[in-house]
N, C-alpha and C. Protein backbone atom coordinates (compact mmCIF):
# COMPACT_ATOMS: atom_id res chain seq x y z
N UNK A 1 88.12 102.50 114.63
CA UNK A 1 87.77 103.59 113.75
C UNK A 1 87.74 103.12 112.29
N UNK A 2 88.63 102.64 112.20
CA UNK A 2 88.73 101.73 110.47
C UNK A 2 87.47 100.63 110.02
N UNK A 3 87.13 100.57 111.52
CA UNK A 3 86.14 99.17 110.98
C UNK A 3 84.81 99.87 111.13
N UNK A 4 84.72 100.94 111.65
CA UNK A 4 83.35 101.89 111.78
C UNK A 4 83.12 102.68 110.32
N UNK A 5 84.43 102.87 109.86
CA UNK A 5 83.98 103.52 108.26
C UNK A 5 84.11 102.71 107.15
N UNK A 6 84.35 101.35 107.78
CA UNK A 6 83.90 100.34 106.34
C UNK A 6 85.30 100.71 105.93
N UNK A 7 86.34 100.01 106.52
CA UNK A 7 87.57 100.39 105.36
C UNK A 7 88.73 99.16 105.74
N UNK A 8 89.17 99.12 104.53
CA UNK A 8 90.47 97.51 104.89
C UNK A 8 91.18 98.12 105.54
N UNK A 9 91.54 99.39 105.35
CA UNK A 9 93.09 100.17 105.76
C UNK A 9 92.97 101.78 105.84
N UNK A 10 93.65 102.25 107.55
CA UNK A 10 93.64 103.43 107.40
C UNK A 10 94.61 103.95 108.03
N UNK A 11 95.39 104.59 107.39
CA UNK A 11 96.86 104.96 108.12
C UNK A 11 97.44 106.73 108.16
N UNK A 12 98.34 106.86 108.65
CA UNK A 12 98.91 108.17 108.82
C UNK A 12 100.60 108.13 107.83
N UNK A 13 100.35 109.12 106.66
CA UNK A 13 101.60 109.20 105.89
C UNK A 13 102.65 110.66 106.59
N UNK A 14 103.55 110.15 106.32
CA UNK A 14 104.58 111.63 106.68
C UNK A 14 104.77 112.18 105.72
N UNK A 15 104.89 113.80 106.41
CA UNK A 15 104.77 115.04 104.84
C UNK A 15 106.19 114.83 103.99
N UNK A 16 106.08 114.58 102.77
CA UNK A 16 106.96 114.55 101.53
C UNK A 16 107.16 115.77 100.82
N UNK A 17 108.38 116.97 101.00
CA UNK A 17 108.72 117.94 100.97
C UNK A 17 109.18 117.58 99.12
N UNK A 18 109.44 116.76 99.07
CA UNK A 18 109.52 116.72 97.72
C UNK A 18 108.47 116.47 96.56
N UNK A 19 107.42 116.30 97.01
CA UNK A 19 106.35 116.29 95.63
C UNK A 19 105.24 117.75 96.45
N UNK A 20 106.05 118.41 97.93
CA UNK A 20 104.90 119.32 98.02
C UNK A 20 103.99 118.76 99.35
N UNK A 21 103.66 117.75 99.63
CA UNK A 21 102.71 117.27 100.48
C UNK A 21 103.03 117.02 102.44
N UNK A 22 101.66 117.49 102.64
CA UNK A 22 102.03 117.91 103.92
C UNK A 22 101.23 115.90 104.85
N UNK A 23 101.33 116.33 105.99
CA UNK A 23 101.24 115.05 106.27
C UNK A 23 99.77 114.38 106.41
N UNK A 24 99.41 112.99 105.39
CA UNK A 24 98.18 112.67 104.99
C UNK A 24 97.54 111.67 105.52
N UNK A 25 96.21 111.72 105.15
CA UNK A 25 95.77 110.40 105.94
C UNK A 25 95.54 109.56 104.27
N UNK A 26 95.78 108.08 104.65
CA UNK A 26 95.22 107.09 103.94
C UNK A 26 94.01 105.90 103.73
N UNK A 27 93.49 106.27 103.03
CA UNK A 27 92.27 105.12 103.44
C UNK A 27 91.83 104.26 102.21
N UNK A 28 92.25 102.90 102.56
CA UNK A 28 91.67 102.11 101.37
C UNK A 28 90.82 100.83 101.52
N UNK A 29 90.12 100.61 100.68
CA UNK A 29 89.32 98.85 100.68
C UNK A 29 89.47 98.32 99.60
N UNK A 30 89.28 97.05 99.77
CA UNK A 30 88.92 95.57 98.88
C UNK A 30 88.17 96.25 97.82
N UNK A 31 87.91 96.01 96.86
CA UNK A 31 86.63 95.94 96.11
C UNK A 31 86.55 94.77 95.47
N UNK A 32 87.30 93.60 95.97
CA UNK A 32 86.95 92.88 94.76
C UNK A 32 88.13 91.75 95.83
N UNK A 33 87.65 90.50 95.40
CA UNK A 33 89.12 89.35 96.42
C UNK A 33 90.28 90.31 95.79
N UNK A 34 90.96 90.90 94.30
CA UNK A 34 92.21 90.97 93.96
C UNK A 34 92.75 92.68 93.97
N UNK A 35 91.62 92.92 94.11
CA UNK A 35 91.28 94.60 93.55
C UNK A 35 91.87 96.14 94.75
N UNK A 36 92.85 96.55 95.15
CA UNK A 36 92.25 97.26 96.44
C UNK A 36 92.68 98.57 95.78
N UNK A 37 91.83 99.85 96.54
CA UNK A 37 92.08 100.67 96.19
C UNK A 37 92.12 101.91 97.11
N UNK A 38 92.91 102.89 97.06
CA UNK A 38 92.96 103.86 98.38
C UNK A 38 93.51 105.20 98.29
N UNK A 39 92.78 106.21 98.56
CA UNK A 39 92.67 107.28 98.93
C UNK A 39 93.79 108.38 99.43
N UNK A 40 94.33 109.00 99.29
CA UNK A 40 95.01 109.94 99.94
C UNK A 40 95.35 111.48 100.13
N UNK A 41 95.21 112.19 101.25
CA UNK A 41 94.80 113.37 100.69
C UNK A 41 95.42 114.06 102.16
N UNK A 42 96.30 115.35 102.01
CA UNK A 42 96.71 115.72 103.21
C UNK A 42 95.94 116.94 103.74
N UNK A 43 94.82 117.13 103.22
CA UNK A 43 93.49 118.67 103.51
C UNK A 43 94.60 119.44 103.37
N UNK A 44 95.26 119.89 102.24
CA UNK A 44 95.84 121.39 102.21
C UNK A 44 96.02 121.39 100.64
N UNK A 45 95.23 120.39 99.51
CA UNK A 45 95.34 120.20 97.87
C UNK A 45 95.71 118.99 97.50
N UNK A 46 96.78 118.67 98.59
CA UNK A 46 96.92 117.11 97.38
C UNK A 46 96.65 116.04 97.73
N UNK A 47 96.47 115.37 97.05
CA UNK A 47 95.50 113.89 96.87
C UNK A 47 95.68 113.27 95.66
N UNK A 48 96.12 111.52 95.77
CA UNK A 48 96.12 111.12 94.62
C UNK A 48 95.44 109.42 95.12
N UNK A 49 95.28 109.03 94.23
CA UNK A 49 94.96 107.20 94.13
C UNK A 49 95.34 106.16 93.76
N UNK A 50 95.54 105.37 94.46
CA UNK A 50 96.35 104.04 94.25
C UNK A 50 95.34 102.91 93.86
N UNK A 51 95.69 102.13 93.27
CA UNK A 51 95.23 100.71 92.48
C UNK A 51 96.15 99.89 92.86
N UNK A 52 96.08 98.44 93.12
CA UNK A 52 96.51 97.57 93.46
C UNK A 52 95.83 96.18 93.04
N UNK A 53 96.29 95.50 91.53
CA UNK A 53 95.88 94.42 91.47
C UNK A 53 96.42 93.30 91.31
N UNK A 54 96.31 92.41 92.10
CA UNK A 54 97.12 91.10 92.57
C UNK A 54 96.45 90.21 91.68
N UNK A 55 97.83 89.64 90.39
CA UNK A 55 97.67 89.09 89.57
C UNK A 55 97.54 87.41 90.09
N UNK A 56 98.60 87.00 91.42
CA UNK A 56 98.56 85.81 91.22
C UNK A 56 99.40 86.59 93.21
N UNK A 57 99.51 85.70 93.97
CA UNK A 57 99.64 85.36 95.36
C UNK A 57 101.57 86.48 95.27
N UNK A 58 101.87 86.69 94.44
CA UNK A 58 103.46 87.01 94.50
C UNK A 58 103.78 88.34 93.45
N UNK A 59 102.45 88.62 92.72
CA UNK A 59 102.71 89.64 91.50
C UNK A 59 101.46 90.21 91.19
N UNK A 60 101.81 91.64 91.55
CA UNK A 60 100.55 92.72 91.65
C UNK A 60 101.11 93.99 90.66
N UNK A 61 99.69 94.52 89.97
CA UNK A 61 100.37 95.61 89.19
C UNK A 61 99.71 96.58 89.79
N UNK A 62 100.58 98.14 89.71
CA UNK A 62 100.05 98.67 90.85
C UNK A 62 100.06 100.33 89.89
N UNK A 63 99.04 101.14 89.99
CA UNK A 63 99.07 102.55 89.26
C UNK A 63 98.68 103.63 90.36
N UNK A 64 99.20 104.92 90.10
CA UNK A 64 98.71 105.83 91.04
C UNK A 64 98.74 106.99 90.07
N UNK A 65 97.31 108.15 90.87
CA UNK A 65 97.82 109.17 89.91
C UNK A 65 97.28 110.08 90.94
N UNK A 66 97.80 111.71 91.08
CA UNK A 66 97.86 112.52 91.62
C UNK A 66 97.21 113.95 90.99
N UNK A 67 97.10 114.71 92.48
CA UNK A 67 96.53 115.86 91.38
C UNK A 67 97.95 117.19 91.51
N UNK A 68 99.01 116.54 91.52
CA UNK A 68 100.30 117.47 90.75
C UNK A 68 101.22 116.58 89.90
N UNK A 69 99.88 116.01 89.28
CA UNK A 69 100.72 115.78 87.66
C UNK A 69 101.08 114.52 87.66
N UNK A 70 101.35 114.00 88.76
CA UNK A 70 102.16 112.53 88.63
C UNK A 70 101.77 111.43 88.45
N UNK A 71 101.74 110.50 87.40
CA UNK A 71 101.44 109.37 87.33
C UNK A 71 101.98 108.07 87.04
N UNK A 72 101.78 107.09 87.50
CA UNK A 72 102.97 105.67 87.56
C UNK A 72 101.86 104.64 87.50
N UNK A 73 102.83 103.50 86.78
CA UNK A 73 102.61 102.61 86.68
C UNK A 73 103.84 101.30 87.20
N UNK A 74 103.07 100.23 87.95
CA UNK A 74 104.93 99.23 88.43
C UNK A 74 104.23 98.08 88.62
N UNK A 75 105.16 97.54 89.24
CA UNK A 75 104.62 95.68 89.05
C UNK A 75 105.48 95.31 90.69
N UNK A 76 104.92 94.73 91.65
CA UNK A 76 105.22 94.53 92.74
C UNK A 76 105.42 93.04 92.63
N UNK A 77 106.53 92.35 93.23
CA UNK A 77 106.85 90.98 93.31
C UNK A 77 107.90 90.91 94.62
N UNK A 78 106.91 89.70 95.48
CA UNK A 78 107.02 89.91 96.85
C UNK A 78 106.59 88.42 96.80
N UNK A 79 108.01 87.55 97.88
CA UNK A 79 108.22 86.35 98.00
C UNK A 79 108.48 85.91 99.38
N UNK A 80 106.95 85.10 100.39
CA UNK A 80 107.48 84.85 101.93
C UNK A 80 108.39 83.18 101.95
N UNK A 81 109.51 83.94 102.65
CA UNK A 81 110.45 82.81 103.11
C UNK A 81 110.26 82.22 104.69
């Protein structure tokens, strides 16, 4: 199903009683080798978007913003042993 709608990633989130949201689907792709970006939305209002850009193999900066207000910015650093 993921590879029929053209998508890197498509998953099932559990509902988060604390920002409001009931349980969503996720869907994101590549746009770019460093770039990914993805979708989320539980069909009952909320929906927000994630960015994900991988600066170097271990350090990605990552933003999301929502449509109840919320928005972030962070830096992911992730090391395989």
């Amino acid at each position: 199903m993921r590879r029929a709608a053209g998508l890197d990633r498509l998953r099932i989130l559990p509902a988060d009683p604390t920002i409001g949201a009931g349980t969503a689907v996720a869907a994101g792709k590549y746009i770019g080798r460093r770039t990914y970006v993805e979708v989320i939305s539980d069909g009952q209002g909320y929906s927000a978007t994630r960015v994900e850009f991988q600066i170097t193999r271990w350090l990605s900066l990552l933003s999301s913003i929502s449509t109840i207000g919320r928005q972030s910015a962070s830096v992911k650093v992730s090391k395989d042993y």
